[in-house]
N, C-alpha and C. Protein backbone atom coordinates (compact mmCIF):
# COMPACT_ATOMS: atom_id res chain seq x y z
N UNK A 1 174.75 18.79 26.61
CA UNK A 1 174.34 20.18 26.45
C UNK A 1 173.11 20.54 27.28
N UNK A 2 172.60 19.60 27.22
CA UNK A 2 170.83 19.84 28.28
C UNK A 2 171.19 20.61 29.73
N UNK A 3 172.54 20.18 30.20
CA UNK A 3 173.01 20.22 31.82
C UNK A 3 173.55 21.54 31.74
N UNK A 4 174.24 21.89 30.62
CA UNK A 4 174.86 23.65 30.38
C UNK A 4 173.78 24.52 30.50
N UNK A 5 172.49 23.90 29.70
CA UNK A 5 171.52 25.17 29.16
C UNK A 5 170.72 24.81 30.96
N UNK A 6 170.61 23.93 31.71
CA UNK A 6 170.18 23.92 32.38
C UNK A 6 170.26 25.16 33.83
N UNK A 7 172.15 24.68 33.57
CA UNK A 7 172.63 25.36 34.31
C UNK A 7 172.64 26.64 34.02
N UNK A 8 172.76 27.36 32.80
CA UNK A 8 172.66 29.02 33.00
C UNK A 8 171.13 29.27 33.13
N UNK A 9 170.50 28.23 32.82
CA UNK A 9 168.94 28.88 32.92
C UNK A 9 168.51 29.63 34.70
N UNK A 10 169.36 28.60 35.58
CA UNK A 10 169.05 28.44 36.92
C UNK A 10 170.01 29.87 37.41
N UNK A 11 171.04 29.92 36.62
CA UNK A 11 171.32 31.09 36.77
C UNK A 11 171.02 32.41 36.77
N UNK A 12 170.29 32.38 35.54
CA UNK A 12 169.95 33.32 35.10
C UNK A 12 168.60 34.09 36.30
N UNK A 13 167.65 32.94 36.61
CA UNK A 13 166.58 32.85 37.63
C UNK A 13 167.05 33.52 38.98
N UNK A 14 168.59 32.70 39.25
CA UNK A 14 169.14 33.46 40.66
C UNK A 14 169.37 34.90 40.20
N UNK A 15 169.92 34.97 39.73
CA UNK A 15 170.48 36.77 39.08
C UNK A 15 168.51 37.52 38.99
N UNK A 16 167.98 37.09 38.34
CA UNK A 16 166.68 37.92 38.73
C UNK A 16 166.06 38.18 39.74
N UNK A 17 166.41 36.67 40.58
CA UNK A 17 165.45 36.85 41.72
C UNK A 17 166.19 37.82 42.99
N UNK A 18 167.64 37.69 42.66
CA UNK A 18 168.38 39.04 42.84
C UNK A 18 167.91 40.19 43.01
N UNK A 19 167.88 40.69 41.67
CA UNK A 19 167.33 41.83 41.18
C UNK A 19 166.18 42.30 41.88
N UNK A 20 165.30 41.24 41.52
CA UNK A 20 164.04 41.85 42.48
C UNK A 20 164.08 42.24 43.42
N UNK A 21 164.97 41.55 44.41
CA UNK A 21 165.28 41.92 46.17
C UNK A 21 165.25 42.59 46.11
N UNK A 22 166.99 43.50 45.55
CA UNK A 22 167.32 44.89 45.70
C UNK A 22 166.30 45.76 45.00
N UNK A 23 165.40 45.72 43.94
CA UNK A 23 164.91 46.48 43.91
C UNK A 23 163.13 46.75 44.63
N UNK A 24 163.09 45.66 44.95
CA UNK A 24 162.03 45.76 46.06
C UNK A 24 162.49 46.43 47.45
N UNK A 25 163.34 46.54 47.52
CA UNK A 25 164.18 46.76 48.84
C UNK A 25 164.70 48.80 48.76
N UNK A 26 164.71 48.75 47.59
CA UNK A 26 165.09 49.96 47.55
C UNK A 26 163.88 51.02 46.91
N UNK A 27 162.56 50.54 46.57
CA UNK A 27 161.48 51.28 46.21
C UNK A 27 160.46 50.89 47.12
N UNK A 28 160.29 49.99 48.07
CA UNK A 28 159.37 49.77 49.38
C UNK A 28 159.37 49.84 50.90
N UNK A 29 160.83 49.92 51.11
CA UNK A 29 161.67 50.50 52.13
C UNK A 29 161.83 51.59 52.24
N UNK A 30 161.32 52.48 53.48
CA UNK A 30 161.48 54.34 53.70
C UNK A 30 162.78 54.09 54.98
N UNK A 31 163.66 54.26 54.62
CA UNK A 31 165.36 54.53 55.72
C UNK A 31 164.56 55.77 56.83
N UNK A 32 164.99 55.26 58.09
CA UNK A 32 164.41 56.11 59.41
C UNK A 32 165.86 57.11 58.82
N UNK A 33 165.37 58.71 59.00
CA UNK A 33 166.49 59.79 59.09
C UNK A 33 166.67 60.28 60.65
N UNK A 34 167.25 60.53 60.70
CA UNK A 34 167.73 60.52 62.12
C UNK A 34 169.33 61.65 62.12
N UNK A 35 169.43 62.66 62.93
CA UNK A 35 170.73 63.62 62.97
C UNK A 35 171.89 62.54 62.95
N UNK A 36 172.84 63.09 62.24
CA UNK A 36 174.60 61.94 62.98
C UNK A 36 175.15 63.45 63.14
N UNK A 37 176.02 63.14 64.01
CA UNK A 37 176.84 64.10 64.36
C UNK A 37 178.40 63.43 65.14
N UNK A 38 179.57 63.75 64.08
CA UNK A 38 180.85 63.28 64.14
C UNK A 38 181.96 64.13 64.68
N UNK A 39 182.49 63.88 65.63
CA UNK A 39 183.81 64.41 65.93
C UNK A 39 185.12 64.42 65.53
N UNK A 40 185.06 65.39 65.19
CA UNK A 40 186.92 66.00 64.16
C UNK A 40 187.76 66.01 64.90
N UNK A 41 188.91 65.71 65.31
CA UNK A 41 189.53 66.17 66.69
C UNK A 41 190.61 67.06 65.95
N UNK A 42 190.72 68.82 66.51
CA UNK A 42 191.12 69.70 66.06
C UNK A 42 192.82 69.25 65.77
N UNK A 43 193.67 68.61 65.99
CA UNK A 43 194.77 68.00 65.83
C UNK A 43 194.94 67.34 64.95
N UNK A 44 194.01 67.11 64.44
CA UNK A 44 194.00 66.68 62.54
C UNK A 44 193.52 67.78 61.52
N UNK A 45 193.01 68.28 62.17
CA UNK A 45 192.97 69.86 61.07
C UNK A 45 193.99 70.87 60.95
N UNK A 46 194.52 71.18 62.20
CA UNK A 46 195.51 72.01 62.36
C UNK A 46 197.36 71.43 61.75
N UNK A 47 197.16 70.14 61.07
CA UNK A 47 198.37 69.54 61.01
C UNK A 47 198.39 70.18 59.13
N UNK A 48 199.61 70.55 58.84
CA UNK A 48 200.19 70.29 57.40
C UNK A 48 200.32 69.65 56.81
N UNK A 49 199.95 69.37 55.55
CA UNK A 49 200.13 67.90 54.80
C UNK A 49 201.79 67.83 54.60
């Protein structure tokens, strides 16, 4: 039983240290904005479903 509790403990540690990433990652990180601009090609609009 020592090797079970061992093992979810280490788990449990990865899954947090997880956590932290993404949320360090997503409250200390500012995303550059920048225009996108995509082309429709009028031959897919003009078609009927």
């Amino acid at each position: 039983m020592p090797t079970l509790s061992r093992f979810i403990v280490a788990c449990i540690l990865l899954a947090l240290a997880g956590y932290a990433v993404v949320f360090g990652l997503a409250n200390y990180v500012e995303p550059t904005k920048r225009e996108i601009t995509i082309r429709v090609p009028t031959d897919k609009l003009l078609q009927e479903p």
